[in-house]
PDB file of N, CA and C in Angstrom:
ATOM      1  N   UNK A   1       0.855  -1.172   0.000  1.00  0.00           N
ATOM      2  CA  UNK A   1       0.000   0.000   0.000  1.00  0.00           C
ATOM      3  C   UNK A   1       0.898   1.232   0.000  1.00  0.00           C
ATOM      4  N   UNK A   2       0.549   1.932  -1.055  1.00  0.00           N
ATOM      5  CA  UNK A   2       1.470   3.156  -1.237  1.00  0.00           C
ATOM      6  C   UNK A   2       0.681   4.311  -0.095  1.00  0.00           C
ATOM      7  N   UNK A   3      -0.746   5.083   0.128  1.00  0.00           N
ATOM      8  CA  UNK A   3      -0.708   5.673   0.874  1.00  0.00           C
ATOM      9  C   UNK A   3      -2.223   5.854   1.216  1.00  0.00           C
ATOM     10  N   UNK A   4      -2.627   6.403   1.785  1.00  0.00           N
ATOM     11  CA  UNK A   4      -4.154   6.345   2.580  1.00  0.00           C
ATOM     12  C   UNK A   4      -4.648   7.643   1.289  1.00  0.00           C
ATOM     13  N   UNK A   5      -5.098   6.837   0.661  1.00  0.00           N
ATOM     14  CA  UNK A   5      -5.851   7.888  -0.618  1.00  0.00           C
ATOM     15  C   UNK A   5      -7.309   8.589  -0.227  1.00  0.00           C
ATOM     16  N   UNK A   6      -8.345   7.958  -0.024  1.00  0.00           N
ATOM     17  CA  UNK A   6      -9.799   8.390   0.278  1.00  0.00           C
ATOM     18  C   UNK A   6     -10.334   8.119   1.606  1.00  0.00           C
ATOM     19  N   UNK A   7     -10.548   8.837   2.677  1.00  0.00           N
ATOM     20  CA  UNK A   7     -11.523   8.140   3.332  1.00  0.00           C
ATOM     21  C   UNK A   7     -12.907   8.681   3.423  1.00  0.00           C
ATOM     22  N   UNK A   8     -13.691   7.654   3.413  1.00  0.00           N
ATOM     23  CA  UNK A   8     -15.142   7.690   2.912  1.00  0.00           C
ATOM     24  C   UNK A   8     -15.661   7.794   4.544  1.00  0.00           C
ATOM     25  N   UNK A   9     -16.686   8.625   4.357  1.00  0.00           N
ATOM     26  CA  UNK A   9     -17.247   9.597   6.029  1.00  0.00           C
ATOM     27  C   UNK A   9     -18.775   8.980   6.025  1.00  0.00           C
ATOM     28  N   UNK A  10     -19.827   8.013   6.621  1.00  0.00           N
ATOM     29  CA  UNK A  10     -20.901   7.794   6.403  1.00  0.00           C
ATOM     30  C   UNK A  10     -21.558   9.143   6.696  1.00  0.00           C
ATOM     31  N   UNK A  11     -22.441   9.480   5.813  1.00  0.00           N
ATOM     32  CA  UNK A  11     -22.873  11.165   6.179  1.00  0.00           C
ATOM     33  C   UNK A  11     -24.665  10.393   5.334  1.00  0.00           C
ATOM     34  N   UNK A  12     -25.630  11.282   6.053  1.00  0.00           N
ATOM     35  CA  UNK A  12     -27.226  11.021   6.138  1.00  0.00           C
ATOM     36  C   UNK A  12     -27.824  12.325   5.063  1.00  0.00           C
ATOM     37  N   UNK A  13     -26.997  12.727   4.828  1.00  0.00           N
ATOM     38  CA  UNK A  13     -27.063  14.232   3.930  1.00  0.00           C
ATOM     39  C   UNK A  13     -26.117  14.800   3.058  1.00  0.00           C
ATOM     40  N   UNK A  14     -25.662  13.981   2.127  1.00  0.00           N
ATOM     41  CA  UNK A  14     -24.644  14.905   0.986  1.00  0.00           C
ATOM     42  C   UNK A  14     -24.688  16.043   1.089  1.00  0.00           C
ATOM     43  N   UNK A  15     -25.435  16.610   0.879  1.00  0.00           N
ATOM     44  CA  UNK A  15     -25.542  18.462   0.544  1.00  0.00           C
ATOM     45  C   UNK A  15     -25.434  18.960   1.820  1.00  0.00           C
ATOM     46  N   UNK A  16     -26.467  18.413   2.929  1.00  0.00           N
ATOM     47  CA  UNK A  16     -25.750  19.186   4.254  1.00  0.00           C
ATOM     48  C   UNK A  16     -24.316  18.974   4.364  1.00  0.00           C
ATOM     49  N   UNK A  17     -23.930  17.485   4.629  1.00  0.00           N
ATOM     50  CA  UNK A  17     -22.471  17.304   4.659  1.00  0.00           C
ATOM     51  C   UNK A  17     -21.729  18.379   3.577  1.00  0.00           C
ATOM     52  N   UNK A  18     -21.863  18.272   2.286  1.00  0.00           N
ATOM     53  CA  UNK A  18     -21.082  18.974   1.454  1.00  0.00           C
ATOM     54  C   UNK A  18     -20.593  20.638   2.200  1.00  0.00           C
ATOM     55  N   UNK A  19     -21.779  21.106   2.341  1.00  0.00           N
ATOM     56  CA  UNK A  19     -22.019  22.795   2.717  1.00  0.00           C
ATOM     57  C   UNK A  19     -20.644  23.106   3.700  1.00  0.00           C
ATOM     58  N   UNK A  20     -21.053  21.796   4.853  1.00  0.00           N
ATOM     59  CA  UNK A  20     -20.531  21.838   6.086  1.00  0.00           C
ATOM     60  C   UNK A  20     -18.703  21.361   5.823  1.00  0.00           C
ATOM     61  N   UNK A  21     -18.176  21.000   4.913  1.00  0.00           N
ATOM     62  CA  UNK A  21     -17.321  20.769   4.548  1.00  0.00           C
ATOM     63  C   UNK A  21     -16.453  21.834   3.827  1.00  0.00           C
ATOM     64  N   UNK A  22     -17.394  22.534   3.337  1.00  0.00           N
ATOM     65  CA  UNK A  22     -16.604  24.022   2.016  1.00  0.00           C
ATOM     66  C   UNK A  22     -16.545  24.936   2.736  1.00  0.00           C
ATOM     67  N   UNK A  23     -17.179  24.771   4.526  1.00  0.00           N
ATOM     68  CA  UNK A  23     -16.947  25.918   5.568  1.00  0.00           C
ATOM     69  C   UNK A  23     -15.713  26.005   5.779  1.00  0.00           C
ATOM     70  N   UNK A  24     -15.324  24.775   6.459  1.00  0.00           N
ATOM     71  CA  UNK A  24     -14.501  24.198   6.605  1.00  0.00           C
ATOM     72  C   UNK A  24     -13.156  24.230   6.178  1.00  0.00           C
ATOM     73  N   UNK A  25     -13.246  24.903   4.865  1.00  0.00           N
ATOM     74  CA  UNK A  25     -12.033  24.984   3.664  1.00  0.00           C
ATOM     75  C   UNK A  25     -11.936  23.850   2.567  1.00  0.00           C
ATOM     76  N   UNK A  26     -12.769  23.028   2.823  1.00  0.00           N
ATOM     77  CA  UNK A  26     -12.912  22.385   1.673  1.00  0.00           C
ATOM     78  C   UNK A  26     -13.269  22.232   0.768  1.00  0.00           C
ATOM     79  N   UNK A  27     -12.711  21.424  -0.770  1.00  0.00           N
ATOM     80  CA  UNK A  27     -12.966  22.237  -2.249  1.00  0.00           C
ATOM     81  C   UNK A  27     -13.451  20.565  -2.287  1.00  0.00           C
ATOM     82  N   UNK A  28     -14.579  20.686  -3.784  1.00  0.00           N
ATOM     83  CA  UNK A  28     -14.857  19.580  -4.089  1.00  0.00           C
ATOM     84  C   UNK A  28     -14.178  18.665  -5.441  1.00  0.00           C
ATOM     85  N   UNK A  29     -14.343  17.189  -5.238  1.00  0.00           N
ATOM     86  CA  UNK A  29     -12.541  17.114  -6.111  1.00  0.00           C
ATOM     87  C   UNK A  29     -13.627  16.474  -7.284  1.00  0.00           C
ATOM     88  N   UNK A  30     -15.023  15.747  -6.674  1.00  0.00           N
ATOM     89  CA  UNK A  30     -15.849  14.910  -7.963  1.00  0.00           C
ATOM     90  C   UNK A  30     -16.686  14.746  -7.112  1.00  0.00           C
ATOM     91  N   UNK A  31     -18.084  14.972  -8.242  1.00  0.00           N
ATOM     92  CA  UNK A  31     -19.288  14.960  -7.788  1.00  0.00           C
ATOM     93  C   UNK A  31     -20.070  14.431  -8.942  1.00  0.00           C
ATOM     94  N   UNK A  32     -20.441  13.008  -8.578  1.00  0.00           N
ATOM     95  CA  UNK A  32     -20.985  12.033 -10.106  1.00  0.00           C
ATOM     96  C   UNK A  32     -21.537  11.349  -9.977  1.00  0.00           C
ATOM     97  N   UNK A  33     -22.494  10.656 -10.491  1.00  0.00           N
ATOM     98  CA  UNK A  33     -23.243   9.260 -10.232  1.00  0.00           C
ATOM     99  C   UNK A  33     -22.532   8.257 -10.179  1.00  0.00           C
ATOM    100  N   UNK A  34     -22.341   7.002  -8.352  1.00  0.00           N
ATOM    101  CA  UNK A  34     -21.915   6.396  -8.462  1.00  0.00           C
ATOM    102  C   UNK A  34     -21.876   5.156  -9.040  1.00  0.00           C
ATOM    103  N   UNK A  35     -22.486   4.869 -10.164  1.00  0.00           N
ATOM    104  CA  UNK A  35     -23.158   3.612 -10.542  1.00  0.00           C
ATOM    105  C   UNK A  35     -23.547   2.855  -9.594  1.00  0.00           C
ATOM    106  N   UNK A  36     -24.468   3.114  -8.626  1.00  0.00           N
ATOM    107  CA  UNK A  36     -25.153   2.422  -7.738  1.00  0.00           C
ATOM    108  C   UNK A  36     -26.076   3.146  -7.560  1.00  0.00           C
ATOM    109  N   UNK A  37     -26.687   4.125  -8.004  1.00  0.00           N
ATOM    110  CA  UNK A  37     -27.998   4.585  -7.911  1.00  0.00           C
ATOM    111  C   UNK A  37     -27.689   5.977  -6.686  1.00  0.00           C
ATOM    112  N   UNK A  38     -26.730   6.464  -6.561  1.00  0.00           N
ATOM    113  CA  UNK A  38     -26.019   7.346  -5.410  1.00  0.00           C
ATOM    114  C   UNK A  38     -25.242   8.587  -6.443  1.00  0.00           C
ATOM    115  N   UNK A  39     -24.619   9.161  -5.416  1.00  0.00           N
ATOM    116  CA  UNK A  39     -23.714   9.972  -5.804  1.00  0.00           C
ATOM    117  C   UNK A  39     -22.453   9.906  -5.422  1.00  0.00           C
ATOM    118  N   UNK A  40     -21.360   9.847  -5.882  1.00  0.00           N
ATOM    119  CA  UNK A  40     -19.941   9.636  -5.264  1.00  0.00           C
ATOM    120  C   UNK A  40     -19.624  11.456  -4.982  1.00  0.00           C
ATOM    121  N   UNK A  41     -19.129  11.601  -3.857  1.00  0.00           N
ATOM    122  CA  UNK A  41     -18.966  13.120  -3.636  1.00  0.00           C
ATOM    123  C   UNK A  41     -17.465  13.008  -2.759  1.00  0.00           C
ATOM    124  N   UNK A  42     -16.538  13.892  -3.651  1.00  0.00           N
ATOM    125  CA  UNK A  42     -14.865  13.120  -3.074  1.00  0.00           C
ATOM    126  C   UNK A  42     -14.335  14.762  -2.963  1.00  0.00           C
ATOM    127  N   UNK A  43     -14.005  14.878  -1.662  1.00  0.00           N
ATOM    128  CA  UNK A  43     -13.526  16.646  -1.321  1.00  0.00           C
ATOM    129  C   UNK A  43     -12.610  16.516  -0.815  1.00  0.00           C
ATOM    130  N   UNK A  44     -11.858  17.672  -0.900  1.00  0.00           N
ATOM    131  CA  UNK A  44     -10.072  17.522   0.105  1.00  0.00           C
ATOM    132  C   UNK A  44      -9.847  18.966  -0.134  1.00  0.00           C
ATOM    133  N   UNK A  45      -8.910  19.049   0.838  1.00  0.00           N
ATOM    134  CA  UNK A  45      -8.104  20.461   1.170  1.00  0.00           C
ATOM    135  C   UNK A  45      -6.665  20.820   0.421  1.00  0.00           C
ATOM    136  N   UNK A  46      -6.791  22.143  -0.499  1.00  0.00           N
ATOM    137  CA  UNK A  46      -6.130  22.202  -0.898  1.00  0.00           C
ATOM    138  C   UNK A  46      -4.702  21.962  -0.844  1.00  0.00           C
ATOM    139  N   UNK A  47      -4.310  21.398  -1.777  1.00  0.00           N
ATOM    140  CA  UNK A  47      -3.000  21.003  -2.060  1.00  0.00           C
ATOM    141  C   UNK A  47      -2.596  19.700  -0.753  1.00  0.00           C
ATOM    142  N   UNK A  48      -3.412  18.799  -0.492  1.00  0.00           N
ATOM    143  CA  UNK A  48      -3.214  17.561   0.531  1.00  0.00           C
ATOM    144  C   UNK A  48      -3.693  16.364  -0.749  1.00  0.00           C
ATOM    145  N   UNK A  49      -3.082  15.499  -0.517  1.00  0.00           N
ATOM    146  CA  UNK A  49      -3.623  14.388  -1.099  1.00  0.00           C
ATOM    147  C   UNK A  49      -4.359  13.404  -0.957  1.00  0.00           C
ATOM    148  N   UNK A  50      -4.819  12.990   0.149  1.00  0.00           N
ATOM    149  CA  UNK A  50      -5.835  12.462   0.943  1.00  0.00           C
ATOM    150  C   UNK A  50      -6.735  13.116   1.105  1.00  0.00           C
ATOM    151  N   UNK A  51      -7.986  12.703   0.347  1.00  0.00           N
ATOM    152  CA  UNK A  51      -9.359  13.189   0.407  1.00  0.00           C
ATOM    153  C   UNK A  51     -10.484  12.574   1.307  1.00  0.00           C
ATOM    154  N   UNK A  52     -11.727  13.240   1.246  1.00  0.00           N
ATOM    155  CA  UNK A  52     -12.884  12.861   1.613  1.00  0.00           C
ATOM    156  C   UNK A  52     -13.704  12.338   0.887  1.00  0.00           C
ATOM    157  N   UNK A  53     -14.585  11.057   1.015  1.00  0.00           N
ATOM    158  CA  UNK A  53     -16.033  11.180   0.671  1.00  0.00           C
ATOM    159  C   UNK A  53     -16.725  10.945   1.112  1.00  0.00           C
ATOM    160  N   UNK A  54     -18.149  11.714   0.817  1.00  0.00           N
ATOM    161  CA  UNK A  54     -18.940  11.879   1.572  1.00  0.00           C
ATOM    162  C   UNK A  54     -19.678  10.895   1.211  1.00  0.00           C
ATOM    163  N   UNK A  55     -20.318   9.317   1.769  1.00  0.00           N
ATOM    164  CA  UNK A  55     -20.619   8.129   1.405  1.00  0.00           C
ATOM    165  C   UNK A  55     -21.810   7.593   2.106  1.00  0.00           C
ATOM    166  N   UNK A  56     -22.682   6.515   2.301  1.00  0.00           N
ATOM    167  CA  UNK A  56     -23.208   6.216   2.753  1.00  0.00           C
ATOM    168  C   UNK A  56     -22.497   5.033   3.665  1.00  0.00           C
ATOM    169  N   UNK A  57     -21.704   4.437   3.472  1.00  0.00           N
ATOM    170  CA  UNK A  57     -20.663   3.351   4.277  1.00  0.00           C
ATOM    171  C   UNK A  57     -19.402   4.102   4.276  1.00  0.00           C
ATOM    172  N   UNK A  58     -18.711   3.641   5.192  1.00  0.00           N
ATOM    173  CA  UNK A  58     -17.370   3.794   6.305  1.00  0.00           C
ATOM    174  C   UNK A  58     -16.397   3.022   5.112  1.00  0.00           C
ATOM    175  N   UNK A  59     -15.168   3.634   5.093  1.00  0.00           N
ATOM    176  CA  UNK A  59     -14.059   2.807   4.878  1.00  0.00           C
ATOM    177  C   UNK A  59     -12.477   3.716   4.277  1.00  0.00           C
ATOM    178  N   UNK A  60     -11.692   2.777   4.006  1.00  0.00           N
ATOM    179  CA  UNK A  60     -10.382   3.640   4.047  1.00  0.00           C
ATOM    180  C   UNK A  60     -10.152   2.922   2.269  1.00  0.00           C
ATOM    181  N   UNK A  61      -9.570   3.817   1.625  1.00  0.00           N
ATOM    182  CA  UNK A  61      -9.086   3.803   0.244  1.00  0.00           C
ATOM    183  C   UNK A  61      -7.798   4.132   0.258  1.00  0.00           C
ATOM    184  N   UNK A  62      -7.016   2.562   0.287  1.00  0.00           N
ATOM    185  CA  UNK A  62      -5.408   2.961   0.084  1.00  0.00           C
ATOM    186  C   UNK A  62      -4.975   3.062  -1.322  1.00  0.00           C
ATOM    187  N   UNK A  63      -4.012   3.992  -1.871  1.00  0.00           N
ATOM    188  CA  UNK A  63      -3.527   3.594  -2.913  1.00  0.00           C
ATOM    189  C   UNK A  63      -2.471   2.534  -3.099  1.00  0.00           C
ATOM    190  N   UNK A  64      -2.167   1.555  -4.561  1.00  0.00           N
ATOM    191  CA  UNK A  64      -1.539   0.681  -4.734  1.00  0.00           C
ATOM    192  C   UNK A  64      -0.812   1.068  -5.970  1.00  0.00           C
ATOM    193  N   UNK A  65       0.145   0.222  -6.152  1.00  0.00           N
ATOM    194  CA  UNK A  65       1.098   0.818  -7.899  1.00  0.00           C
ATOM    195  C   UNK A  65       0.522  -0.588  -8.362  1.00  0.00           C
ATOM    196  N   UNK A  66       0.582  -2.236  -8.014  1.00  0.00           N
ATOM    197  CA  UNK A  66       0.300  -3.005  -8.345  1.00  0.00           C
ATOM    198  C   UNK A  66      -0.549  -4.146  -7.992  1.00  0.00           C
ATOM    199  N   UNK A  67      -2.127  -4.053  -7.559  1.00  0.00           N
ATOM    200  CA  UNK A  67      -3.316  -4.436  -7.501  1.00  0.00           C
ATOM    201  C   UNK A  67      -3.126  -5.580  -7.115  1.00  0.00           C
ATOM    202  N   UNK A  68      -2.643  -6.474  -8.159  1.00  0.00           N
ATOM    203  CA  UNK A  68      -2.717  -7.838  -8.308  1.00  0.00           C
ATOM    204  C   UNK A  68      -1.828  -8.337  -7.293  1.00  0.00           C
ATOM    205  N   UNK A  69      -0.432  -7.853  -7.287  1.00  0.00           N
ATOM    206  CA  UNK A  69       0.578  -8.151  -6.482  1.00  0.00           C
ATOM    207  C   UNK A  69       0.272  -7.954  -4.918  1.00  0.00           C
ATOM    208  N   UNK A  70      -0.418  -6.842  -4.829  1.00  0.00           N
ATOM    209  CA  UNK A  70      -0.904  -6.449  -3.332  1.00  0.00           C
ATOM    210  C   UNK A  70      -1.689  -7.258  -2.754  1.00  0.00           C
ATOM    211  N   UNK A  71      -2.661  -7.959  -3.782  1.00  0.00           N
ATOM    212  CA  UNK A  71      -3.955  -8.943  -3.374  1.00  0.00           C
ATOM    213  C   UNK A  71      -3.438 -10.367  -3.144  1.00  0.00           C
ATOM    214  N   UNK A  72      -2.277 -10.655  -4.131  1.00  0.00           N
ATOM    215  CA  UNK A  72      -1.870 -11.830  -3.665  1.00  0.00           C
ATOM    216  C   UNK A  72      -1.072 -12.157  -2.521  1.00  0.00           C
ATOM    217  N   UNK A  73      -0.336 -11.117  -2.355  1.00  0.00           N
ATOM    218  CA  UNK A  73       0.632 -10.927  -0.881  1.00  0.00           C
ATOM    219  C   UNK A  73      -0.261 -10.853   0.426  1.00  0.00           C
ATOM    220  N   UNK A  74      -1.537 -10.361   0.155  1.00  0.00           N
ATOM    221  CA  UNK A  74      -2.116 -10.424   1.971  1.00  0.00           C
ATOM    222  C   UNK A  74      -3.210 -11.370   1.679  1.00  0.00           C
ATOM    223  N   UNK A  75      -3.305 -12.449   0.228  1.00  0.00           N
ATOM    224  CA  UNK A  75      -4.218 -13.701   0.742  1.00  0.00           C
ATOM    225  C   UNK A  75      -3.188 -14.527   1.023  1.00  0.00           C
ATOM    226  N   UNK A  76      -1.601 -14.552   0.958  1.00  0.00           N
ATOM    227  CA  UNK A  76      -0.593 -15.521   1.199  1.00  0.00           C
ATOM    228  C   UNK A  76      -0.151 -15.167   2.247  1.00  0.00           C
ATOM    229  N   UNK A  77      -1.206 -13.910   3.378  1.00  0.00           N
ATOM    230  CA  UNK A  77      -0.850 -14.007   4.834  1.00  0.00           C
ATOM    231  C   UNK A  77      -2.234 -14.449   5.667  1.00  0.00           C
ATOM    232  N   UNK A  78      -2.835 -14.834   4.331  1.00  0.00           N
ATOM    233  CA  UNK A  78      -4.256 -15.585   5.094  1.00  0.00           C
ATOM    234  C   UNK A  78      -5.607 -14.652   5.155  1.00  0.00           C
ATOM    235  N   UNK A  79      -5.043 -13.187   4.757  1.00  0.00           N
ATOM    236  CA  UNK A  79      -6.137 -12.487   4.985  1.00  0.00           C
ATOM    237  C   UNK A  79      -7.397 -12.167   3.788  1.00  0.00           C
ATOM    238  N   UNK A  80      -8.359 -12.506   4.055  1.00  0.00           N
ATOM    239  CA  UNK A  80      -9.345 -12.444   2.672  1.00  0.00           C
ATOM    240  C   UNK A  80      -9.469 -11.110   2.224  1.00  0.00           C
ATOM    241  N   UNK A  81      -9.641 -11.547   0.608  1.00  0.00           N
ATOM    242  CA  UNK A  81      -9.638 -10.271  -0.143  1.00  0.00           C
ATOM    243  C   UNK A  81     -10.588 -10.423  -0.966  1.00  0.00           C
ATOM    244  N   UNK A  82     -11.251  -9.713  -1.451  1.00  0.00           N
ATOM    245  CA  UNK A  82     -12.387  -9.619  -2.270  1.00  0.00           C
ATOM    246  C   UNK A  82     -12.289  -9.379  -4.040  1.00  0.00           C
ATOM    247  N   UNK A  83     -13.144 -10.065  -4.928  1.00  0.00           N
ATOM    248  CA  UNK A  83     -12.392  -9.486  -6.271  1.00  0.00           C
ATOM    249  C   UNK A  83     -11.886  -8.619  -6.498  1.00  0.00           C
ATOM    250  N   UNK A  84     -10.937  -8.726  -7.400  1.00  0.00           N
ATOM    251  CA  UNK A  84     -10.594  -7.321  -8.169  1.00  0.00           C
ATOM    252  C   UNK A  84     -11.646  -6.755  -9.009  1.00  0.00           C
ATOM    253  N   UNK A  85     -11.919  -5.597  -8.861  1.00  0.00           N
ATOM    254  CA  UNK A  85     -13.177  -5.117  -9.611  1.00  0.00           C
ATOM    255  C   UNK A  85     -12.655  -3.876 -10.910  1.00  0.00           C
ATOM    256  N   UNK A  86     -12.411  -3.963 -12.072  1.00  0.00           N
ATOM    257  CA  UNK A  86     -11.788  -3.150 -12.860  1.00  0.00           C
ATOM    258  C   UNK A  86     -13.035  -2.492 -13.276  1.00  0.00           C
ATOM    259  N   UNK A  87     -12.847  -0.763 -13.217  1.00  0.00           N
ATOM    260  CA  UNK A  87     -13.819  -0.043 -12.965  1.00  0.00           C
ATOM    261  C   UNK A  87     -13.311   1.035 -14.047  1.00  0.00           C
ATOM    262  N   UNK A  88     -13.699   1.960 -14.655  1.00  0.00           N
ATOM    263  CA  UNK A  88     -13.513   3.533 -15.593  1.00  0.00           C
ATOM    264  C   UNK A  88     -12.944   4.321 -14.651  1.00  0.00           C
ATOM    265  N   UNK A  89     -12.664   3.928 -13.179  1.00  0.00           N
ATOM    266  CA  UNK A  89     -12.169   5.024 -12.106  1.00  0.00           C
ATOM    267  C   UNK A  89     -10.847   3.901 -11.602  1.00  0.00           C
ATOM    268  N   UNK A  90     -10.222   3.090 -12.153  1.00  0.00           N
ATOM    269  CA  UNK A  90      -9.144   1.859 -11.798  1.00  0.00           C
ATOM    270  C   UNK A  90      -9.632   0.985 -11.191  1.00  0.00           C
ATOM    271  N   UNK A  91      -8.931   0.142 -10.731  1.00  0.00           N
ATOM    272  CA  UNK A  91      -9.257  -1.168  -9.887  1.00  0.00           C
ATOM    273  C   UNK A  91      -9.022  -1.257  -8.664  1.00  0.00           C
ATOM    274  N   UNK A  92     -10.411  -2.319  -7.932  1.00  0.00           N
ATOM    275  CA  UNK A  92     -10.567  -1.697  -6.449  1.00  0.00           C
ATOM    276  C   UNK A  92     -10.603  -3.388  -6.223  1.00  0.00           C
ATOM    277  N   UNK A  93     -10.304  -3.553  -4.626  1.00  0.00           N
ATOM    278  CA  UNK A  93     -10.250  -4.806  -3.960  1.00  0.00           C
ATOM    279  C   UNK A  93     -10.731  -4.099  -2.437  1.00  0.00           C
ATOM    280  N   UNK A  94     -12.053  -5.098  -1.905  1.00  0.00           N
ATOM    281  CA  UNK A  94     -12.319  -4.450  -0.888  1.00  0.00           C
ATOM    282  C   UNK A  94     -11.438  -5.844   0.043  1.00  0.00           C
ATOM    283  N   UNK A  95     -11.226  -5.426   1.357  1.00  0.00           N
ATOM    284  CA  UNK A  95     -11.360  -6.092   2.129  1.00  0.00           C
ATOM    285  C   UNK A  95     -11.947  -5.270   3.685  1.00  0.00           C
ATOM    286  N   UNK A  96     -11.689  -6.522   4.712  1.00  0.00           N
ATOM    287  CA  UNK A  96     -12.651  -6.294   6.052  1.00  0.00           C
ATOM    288  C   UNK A  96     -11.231  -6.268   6.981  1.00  0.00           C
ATOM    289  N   UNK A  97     -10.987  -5.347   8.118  1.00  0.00           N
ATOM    290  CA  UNK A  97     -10.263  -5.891   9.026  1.00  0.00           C
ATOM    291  C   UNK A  97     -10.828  -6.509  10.282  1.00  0.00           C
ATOM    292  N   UNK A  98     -10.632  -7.322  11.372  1.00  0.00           N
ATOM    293  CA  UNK A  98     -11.168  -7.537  12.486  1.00  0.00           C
ATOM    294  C   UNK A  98     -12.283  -7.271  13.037  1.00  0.00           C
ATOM    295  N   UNK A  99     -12.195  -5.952  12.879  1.00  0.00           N
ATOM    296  CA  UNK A  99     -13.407  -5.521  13.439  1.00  0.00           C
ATOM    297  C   UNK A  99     -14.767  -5.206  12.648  1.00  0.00           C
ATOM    298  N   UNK A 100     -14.490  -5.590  11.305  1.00  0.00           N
ATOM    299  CA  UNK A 100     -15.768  -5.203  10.266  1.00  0.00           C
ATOM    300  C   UNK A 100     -15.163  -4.070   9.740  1.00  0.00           C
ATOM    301  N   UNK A 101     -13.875  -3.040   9.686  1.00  0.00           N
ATOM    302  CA  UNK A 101     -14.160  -1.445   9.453  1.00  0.00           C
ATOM    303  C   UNK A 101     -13.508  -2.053   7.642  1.00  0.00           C
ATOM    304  N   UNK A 102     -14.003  -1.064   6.673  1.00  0.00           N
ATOM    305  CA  UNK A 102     -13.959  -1.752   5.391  1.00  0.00           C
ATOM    306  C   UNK A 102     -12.696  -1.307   5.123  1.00  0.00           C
ATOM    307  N   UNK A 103     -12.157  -1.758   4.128  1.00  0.00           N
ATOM    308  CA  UNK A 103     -10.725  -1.426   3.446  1.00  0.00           C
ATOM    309  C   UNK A 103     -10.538  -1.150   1.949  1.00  0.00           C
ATOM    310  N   UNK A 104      -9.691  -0.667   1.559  1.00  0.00           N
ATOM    311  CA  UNK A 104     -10.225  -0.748   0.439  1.00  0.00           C
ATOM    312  C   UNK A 104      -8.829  -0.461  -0.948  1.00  0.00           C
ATOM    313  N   UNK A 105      -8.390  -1.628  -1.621  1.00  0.00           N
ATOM    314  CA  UNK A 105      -7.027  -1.221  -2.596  1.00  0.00           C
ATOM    315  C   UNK A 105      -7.237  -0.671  -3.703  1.00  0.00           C
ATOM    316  N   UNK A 106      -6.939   0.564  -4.219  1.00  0.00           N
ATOM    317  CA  UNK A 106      -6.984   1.126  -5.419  1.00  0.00           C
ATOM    318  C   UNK A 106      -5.548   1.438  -6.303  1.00  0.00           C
ATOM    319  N   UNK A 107      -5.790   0.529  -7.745  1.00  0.00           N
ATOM    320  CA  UNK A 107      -5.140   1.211  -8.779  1.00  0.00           C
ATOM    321  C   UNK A 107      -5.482   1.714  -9.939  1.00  0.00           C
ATOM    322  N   UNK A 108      -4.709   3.143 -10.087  1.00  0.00           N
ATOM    323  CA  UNK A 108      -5.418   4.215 -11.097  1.00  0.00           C
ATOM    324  C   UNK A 108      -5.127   3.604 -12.261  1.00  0.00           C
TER     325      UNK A 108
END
């Protein structure tokens, strides 16, 4: 895992959340239909690289340089990983840690 890319905020209100975020100092980075019948809404503070989104589920979006390699290295430490899902936004692999909190590998 190269670095903690997205973390996704469960929020009950996009647009309130959004508002309450651009108070804040925050700029919005994408605002689109998530192909799930939602909106993907991804904000961050200028010039930081680790963003927000504002989501209906919890979870952390690491970045990766090589997907495949990453997925096979932590099921050959036993830990389950979920398909690779090749998407128009790169490829994502969810997984779960211990406690249920979601995870999540992305390559652009």
């Amino acid at each position: 895992m190269k670095t903690a890319e997205i973390i996704m905020i469960p929020v009950t209100d996009q647009q309130k959340a959004k508002a309450y975020y651009l108070s804040l100092g925050f700029r919005v980075i994408a605002e689109a239909p998530d192909g799930h019948g939602g909106v993907w809404l991804q904000m961050g503070l200028p010039g930081e690289s680790t963003s927000l989104s504002l989501a209906r589920f919890h979870g952390i979006i690491f970045q990766t340089e090589d997907i495949g390699s990453e997925v096979d290295g932590l099921r050959s430490k036993g830990i389950e990983v979920g398909k690779i899902d090749d998407t128009p936004w790169g490829k994502f692999a969810w997984l779960k840690d211990p406690d249920g909190n979601g995870l999540c590998l992305h390559q652009k």
